[in-house]
C-alpha atoms as a PDB file:
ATOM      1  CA  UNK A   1       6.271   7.196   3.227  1.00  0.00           C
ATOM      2  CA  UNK A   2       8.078   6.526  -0.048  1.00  0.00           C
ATOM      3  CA  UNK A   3       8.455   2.745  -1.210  1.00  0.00           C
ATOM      4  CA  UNK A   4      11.330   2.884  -3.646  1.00  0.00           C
ATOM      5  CA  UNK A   5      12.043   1.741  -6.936  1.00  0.00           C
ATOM      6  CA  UNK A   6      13.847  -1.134  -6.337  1.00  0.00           C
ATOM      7  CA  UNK A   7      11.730  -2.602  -3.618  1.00  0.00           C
ATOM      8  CA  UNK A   8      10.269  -6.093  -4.249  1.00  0.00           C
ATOM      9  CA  UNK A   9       9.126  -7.559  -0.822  1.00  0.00           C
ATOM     10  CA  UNK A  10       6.976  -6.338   1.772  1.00  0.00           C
ATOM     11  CA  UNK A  11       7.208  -7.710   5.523  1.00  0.00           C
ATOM     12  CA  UNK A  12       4.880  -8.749   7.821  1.00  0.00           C
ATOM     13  CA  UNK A  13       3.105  -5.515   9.557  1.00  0.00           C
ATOM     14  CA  UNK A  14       5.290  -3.583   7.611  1.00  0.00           C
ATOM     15  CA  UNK A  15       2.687  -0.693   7.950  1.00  0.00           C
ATOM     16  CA  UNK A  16       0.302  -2.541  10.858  1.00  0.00           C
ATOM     17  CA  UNK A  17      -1.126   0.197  12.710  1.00  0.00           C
ATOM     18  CA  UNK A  18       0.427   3.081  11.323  1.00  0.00           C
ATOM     19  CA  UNK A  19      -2.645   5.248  12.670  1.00  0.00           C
ATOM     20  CA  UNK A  20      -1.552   8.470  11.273  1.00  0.00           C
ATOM     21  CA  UNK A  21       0.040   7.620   7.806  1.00  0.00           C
ATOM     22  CA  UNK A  22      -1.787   9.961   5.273  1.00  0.00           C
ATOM     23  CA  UNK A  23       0.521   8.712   1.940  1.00  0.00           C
ATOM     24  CA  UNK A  24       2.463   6.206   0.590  1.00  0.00           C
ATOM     25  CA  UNK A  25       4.470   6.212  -2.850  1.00  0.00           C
ATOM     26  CA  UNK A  26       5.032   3.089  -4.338  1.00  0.00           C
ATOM     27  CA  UNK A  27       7.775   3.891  -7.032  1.00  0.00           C
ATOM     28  CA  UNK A  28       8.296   0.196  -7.819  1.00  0.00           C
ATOM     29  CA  UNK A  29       6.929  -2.006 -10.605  1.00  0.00           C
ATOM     30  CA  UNK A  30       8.331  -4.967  -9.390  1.00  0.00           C
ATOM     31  CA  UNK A  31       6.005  -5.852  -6.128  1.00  0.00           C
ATOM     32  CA  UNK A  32       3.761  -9.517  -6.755  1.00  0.00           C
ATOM     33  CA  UNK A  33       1.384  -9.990  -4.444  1.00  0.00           C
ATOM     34  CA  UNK A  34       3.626 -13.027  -2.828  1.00  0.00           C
ATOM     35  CA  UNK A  35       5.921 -10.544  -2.141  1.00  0.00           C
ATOM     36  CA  UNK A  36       3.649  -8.654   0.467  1.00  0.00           C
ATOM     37  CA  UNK A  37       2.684 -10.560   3.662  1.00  0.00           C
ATOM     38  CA  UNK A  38      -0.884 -10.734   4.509  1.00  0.00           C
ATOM     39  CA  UNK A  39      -1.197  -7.961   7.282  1.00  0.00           C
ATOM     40  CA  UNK A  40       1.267  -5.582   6.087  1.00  0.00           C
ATOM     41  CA  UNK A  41      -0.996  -2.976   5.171  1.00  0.00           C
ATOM     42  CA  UNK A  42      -4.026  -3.662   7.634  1.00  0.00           C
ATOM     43  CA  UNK A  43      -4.887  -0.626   9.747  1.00  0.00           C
ATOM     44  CA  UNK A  44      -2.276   1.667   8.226  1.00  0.00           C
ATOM     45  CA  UNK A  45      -3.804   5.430   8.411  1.00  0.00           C
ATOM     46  CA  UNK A  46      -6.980   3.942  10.673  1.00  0.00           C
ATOM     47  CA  UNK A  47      -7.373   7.314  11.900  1.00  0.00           C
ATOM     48  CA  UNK A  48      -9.090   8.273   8.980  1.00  0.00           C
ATOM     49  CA  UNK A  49      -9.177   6.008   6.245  1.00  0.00           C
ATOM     50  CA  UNK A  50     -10.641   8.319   3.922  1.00  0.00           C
ATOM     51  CA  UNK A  51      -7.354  10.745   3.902  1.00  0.00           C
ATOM     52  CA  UNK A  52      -5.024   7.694   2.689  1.00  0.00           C
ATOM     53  CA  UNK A  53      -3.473   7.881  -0.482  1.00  0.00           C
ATOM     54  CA  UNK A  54      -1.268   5.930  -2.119  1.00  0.00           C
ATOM     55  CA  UNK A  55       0.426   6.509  -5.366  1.00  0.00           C
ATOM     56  CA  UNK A  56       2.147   4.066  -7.500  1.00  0.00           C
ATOM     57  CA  UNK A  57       3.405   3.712 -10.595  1.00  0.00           C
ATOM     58  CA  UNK A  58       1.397   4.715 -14.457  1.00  0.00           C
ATOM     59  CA  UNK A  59      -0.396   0.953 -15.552  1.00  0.00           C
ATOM     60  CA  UNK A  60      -0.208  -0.486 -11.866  1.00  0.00           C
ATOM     61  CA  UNK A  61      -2.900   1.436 -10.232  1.00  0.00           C
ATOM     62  CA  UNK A  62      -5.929  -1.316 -10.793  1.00  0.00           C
ATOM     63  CA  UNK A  63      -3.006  -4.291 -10.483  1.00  0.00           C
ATOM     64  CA  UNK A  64      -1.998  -2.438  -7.803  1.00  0.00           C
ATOM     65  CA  UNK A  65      -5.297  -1.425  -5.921  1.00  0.00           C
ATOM     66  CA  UNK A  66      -6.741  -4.889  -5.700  1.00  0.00           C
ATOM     67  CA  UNK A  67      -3.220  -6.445  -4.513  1.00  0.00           C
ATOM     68  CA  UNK A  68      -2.625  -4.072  -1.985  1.00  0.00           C
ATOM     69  CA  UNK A  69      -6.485  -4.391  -0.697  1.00  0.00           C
ATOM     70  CA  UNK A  70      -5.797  -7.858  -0.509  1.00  0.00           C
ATOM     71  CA  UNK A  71      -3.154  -7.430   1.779  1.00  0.00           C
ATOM     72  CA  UNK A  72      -5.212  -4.907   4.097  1.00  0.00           C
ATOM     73  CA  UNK A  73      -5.832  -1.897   3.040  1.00  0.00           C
ATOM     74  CA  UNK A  74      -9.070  -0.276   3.592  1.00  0.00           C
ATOM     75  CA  UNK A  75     -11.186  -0.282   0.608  1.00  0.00           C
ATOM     76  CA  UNK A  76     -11.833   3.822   1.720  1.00  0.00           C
ATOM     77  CA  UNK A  77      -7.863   4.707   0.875  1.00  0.00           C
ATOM     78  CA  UNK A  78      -7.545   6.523  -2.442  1.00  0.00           C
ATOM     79  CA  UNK A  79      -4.977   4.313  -4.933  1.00  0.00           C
ATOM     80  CA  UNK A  80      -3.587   6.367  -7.804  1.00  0.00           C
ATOM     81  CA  UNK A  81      -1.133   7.280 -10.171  1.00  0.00           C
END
């Protein structure tokens, strides 16, 4: 799944459930945490957390991590750059 550059809101469940997602890339910089609803990352590659990764952009990945945590993400995905 690629999030692309000019992206700057997330919606609800946007990625609720998404059992089998392995990796995201997140090329924007422009995402603020009240731009992503609450659950839209909860349970997304719950088949096996540990194989998650998301990438985003160079100087976002602690920003980033803890924003997109926030918003669900399991604390075993991998956020890098």
């Amino acid at each position: 799944m690629t999030i692309g550059k000019n992206v700057t809101k997330i919606g609800k469940k946007a990625f609720y459930n998404c059992k089998n997602l392995k990796k995201i890339t997140i090329k924007s910089t422009k995402l603020k945490a009240k731009n992503i609803s609450a659950k839209a990352f909860t349970k997304a590659g719950s088949s096996n957390y540990k194989k998650l990764v998301v990438k985003v952009p160079k100087g976002k990945v602690s920003s980033y991590k803890k924003m997109l945590k926030k918003k669900g993400l399991s604390a075993k995905a991998t956020v890098k750059k």
